[in-house]
Protein backbone atom coordinates (compact mmCIF):
# COMPACT_ATOMS: atom_id res chain seq x y z
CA UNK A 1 -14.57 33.78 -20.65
CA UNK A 2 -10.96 34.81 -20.22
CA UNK A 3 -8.86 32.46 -18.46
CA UNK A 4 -5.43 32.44 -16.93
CA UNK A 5 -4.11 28.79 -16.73
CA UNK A 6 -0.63 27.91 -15.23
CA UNK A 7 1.13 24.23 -16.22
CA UNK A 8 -0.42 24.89 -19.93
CA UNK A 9 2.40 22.94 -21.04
CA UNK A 10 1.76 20.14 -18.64
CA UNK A 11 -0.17 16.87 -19.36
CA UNK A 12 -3.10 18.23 -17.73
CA UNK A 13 -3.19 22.13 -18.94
CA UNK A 14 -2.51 20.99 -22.09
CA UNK A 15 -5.87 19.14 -22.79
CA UNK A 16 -7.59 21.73 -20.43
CA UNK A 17 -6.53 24.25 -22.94
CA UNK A 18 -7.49 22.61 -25.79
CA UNK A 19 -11.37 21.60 -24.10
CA UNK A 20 -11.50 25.38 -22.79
CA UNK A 21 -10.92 26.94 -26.71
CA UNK A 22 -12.88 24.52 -28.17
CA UNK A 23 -15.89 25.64 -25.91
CA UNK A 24 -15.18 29.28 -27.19
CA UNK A 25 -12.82 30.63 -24.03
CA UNK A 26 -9.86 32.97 -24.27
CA UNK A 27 -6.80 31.16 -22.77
CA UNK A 28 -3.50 32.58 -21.60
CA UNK A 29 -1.06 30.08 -21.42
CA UNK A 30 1.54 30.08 -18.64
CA UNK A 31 4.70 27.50 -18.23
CA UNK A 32 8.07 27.51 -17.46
CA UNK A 33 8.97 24.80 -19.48
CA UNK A 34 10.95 23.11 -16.82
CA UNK A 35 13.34 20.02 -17.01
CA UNK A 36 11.74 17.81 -14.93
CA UNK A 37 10.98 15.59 -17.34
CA UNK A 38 12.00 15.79 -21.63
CA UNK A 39 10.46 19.20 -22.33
CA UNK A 40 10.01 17.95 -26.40
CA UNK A 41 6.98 16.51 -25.01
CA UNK A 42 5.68 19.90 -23.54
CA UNK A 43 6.51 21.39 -26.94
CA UNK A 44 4.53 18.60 -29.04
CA UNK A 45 1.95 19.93 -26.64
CA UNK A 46 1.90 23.13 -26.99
CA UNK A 47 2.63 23.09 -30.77
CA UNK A 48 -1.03 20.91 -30.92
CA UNK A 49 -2.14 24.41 -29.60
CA UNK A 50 -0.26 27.06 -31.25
CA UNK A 51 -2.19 29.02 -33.70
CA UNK A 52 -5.51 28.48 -31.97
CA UNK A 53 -7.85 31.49 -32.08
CA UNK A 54 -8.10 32.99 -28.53
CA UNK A 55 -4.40 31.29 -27.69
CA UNK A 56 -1.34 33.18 -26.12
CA UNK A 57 1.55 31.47 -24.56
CA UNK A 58 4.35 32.84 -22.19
CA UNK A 59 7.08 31.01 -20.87
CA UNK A 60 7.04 32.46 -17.14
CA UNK A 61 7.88 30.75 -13.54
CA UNK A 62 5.24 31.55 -11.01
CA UNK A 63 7.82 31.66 -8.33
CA UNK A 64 8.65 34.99 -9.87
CA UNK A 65 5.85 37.10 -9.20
CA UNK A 66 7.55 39.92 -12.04
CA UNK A 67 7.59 36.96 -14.46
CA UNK A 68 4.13 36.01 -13.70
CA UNK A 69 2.96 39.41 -13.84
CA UNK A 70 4.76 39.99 -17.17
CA UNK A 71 3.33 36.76 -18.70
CA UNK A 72 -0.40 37.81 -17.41
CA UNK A 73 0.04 41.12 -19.42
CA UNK A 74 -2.63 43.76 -18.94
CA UNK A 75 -5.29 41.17 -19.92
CA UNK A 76 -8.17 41.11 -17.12
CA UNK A 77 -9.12 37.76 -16.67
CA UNK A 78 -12.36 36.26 -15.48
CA UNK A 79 -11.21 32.67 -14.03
CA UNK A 80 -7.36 32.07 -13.09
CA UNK A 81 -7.19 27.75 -13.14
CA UNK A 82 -4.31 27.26 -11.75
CA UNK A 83 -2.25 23.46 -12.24
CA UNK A 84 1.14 24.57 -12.30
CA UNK A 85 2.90 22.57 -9.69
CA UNK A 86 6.26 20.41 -9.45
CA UNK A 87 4.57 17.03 -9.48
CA UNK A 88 5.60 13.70 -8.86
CA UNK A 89 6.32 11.81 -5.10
CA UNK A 90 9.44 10.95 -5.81
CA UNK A 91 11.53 13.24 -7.41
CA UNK A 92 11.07 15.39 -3.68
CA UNK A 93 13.50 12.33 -2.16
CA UNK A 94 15.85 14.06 -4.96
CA UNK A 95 15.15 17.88 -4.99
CA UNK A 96 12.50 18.96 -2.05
CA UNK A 97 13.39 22.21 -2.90
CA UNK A 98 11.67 22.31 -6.19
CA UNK A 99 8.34 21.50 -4.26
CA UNK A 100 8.50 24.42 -1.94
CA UNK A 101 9.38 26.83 -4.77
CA UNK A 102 6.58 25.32 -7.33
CA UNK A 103 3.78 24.37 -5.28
CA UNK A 104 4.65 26.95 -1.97
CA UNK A 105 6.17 30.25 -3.55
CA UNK A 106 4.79 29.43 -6.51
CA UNK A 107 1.22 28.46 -5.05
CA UNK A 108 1.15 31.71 -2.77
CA UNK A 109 2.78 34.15 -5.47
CA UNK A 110 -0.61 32.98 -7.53
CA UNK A 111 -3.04 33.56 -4.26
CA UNK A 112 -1.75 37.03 -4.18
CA UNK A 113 -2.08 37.63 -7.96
CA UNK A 114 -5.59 36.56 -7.93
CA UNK A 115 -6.44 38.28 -5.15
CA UNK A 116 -5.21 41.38 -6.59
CA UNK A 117 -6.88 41.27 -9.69
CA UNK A 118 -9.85 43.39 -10.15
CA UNK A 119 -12.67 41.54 -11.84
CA UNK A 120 -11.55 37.93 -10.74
CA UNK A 121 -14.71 35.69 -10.34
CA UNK A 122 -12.75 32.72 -9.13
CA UNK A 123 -9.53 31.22 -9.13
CA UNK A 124 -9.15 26.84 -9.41
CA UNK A 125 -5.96 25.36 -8.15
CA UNK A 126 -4.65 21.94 -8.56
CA UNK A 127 -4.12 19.65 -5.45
CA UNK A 128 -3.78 15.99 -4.98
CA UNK A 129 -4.83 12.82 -3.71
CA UNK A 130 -1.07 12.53 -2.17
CA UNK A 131 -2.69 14.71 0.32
CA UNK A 132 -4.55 11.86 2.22
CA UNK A 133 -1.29 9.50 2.99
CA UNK A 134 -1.79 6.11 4.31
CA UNK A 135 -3.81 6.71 7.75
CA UNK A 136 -7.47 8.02 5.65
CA UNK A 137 -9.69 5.18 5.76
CA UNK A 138 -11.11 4.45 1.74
CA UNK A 139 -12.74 5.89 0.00
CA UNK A 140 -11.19 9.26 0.90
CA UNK A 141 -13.57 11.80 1.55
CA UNK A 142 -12.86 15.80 1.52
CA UNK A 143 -13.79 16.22 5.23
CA UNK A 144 -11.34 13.49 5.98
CA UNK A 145 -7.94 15.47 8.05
CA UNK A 146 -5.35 14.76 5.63
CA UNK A 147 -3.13 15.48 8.24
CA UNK A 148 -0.42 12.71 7.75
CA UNK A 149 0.80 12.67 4.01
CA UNK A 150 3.48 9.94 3.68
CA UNK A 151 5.72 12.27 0.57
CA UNK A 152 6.98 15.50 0.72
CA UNK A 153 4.74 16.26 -2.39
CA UNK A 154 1.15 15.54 -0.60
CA UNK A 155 2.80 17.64 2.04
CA UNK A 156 3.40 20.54 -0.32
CA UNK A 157 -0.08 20.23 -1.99
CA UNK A 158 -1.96 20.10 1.73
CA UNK A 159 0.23 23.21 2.46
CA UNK A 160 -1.18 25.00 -0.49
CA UNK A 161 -4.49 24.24 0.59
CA UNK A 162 -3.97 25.47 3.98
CA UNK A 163 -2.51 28.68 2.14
CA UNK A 164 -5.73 28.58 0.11
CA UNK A 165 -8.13 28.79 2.88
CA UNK A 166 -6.55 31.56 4.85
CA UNK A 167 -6.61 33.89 1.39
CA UNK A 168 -10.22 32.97 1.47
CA UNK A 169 -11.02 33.72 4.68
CA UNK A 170 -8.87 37.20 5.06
CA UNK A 171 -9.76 38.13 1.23
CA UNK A 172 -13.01 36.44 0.61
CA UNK A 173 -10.99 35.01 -2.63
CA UNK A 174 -13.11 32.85 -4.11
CA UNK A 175 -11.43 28.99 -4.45
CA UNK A 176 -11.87 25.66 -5.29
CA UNK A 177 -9.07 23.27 -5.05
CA UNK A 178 -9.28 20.04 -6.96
CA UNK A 179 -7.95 16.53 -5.43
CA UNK A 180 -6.73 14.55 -8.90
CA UNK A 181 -6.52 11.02 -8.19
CA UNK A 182 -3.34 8.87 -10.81
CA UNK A 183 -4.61 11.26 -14.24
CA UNK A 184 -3.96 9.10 -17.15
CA UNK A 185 -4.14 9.43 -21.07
CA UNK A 186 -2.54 10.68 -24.48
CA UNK A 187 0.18 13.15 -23.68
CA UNK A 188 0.93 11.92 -20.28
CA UNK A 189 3.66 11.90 -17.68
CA UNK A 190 6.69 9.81 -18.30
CA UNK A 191 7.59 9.34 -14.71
CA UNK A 192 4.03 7.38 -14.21
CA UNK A 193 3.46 3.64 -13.96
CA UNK A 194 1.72 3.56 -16.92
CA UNK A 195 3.47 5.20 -19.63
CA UNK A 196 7.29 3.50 -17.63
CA UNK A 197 5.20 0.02 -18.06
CA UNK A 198 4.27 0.51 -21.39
CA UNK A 199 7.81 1.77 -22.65
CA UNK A 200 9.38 -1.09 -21.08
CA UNK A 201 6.84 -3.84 -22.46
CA UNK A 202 7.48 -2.58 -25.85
CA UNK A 203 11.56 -2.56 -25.73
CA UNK A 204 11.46 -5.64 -23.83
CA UNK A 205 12.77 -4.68 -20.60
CA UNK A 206 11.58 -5.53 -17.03
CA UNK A 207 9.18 -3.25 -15.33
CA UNK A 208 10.05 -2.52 -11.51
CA UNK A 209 6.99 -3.90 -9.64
CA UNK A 210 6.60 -2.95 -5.38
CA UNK A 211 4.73 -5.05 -3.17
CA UNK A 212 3.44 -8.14 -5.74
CA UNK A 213 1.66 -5.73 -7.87
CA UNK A 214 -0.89 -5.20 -5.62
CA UNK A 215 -1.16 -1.35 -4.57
CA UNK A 216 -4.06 0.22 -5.66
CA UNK A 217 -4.61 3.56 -7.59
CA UNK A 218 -7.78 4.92 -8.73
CA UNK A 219 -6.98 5.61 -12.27
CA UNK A 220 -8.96 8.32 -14.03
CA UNK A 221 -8.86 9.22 -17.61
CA UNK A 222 -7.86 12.66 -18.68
CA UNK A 223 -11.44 12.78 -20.65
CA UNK A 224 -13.43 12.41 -17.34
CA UNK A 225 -10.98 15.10 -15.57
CA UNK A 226 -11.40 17.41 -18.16
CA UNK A 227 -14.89 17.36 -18.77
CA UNK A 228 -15.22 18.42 -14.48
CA UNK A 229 -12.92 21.09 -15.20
CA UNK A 230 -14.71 22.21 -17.89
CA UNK A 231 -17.89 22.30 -15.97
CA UNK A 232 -15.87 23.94 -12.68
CA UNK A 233 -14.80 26.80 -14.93
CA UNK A 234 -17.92 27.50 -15.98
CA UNK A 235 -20.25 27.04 -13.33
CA UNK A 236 -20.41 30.27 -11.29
CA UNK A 237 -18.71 30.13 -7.52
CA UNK A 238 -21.40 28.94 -5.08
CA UNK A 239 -21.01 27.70 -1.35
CA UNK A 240 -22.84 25.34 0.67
CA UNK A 241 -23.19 27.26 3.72
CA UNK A 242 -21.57 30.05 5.50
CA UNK A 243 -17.35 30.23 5.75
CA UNK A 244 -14.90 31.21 3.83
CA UNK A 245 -14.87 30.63 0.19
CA UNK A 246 -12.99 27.52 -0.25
CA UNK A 247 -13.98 24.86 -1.50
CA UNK A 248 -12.20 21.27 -2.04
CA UNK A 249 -13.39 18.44 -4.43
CA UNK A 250 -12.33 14.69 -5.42
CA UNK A 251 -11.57 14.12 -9.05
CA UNK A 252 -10.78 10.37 -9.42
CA UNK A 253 -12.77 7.42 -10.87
CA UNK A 254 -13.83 5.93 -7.79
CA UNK A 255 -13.02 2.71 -8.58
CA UNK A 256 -9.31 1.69 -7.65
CA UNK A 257 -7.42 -1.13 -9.51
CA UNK A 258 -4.27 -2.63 -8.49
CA UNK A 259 -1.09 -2.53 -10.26
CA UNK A 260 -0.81 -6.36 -11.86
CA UNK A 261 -4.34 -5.68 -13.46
CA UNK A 262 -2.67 -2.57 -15.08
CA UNK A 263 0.16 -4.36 -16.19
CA UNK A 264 -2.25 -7.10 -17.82
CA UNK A 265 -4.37 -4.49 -19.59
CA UNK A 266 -0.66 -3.09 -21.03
CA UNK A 267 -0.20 -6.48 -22.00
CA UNK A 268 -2.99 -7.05 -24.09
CA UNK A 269 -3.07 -3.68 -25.66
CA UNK A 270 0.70 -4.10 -26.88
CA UNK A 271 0.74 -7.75 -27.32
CA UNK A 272 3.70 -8.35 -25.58
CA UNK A 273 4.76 -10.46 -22.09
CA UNK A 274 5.89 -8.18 -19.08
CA UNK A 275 8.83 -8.92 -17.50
CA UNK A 276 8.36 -8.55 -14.16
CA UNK A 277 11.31 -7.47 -11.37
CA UNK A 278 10.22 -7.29 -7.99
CA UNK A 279 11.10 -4.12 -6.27
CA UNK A 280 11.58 -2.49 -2.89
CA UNK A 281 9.36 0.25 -3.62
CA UNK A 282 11.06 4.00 -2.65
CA UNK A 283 9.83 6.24 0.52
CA UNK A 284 6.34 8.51 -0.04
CA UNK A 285 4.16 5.95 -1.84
CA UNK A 286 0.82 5.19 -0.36
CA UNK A 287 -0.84 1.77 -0.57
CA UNK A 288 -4.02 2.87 -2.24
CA UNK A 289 -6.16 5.95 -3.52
CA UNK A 290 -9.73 5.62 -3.63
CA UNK A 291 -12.07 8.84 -4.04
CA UNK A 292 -15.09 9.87 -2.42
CA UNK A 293 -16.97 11.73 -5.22
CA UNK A 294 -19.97 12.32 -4.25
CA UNK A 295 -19.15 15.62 -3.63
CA UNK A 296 -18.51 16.48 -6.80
CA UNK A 297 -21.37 14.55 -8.47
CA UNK A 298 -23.49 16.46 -6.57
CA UNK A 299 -22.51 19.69 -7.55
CA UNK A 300 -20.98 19.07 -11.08
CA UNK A 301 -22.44 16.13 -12.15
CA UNK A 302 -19.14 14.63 -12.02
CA UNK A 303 -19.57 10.83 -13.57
CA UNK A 304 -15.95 9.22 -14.67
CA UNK A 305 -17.32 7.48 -17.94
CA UNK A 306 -13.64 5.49 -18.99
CA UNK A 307 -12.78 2.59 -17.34
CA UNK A 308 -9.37 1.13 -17.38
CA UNK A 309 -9.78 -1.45 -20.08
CA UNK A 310 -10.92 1.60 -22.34
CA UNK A 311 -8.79 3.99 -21.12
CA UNK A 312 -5.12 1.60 -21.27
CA UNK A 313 -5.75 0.46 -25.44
CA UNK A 314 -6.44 4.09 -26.09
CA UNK A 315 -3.35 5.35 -24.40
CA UNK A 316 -1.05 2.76 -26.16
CA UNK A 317 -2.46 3.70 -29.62
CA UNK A 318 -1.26 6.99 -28.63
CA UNK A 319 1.72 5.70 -27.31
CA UNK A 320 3.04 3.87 -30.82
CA UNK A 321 1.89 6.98 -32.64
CA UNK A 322 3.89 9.33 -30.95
CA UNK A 323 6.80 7.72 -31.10
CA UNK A 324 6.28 6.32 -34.31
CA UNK A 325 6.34 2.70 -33.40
């Protein structure tokens, strides 16, 4: 297949990529490369997938639509998976107006690329789990209202969903938007919990812990995530019923943990004591994520494998490597 994916750069394009050529698919790569956080770590991503066969990159911001047209080239591609996006809850307390270019201009500019391209069997967007807030009873199930997200981010992502649905139902697009639920692994996010934790175990410092450790995120390896991609992309676009063609699924482990028993799991993976500093934690976090996935179990098979004791060692192996520790 010939795929378009945005964020290539990103924590998860990057191993999406990777998965998607080693299964035999052309990938265009699409990222803008942006400052949010160091961009040497998007470039020790990218250069784990320069040279590939089937590989192009180009450095483009979807809130262009010239640049994004530019990047695409004349290729005619047969999926578009889209997980560009500014991420992160609380960066939008610093710059909200990275969140409405990225994930609204950015998110519609794509909608009316793919619905514009001749040939397009399907096009998979990234949302979020941010999208439920605080008032969905757990576990958080698709059909819940998501009405109320607590961040500007979940806010942005529901938007794009909204957006999503009405291309599908004027356009008959054909979409599937994926909730990720706290994504962890090699090659991950500095700004989450888990890499911050681990950095500060290992240098000594105190970690900034909000309500006694004990909010709850359902962690999910990268692995599991990218094997439902894989199968997403692959799988021809079917609905269950009549409606427009839009279609939203869970992607988390199902199986929340709260915050102290990641911090132990650091612990015993590097060794070392956390110092612990209780903090007032900052506007736009929830108190828990907890997926409903029998939604996509049903229809992908979708069965998270790593559980946080596996997943945690593996990620601080990676962690010393990289940095050479």
């Amino acid at each position: 297949m010939r795929i378009l994916l945005t964020g290539s750069a990103g924590f998860i394009g990057y191993h999406a990529a990777r998965a998607l050529l080693d299964k035999g698919h052309a990938v265009t790569g699409v990222d803008d490369l942006n400052p949010y956080y160091d961009p040497a770590l998007k470039r020790a991503r990218l250069a784990q997938l320069d040279g590939r066969k089937g590989y192009r990159f180009a450095q483009a911001d979807i809130a262009d639509p010239a640049a994004l047209a530019a990047a695409a080239g004349d290729e005619r591609y047969d999926v578009i998976l889209h997980l560009a996006a500014q991420a992160g809850v609380r960066y939008a307390l610093t710059d909200p107006g990275a969140y409405t270019r990225s994930n609204l201009v950015g998110h519609q500019n794509m909608l009316e690329f793919a619905r514009r391209h001749d040939g397009l069997a399907h096009l998979v967007y990234a949302s979020s789990s941010s999208v439920y807030g605080n008032d969905t009873a757990p576990p958080f199930s698709e059909d819940a209202r998501a009405d109320k997200p607590v961040s500007y981010y979940g806010a942005t992502k529901r938007a794009g969903e909204l957006l999503s649905h009405s291309y599908a139902e004027l356009f008959g697009l054909k979409l599937t938007g994926l909730r990720f639920f706290t994504v962890y692994g090699p090659y991950g996010r500095p700004d989450m919990a888990y890499w911050l934790f681990t950095d500060r175990i290992l240098k000594g410092q105190p970690i900034p812990v909000f309500g006694g450790g004990k909010l709850r995120r359902d962690f999910t390896h990268i692995d599991d995530i990218v094997a439902a991609l894989l199968r997403i992309v692959e799988t021809p676009f079917q609905m269950d019923g009549a409606g427009a063609p839009h279609r939203l699924y869970n992607l988390g482990n199902s199986h929340p943990e709260d915050v102290l028993s990641l911090i132990r799991l650091i612990e015993q993976a590097t060794g070392k004591a956390a110092q612990i500093e209780e903090t007032q934690g900052p506007a736009g976090d929830v108190r828990e994520t907890y997926a409903d996935i029998s939604r996509a179990a049903r229809d992908f098979d979708f069965a998270p494998r790593l559980k946080l004791e596996v997943g945690i060692p593996r990620f601080v192996d990676w962690f010393r490597s990289y940095h050479g520790l």
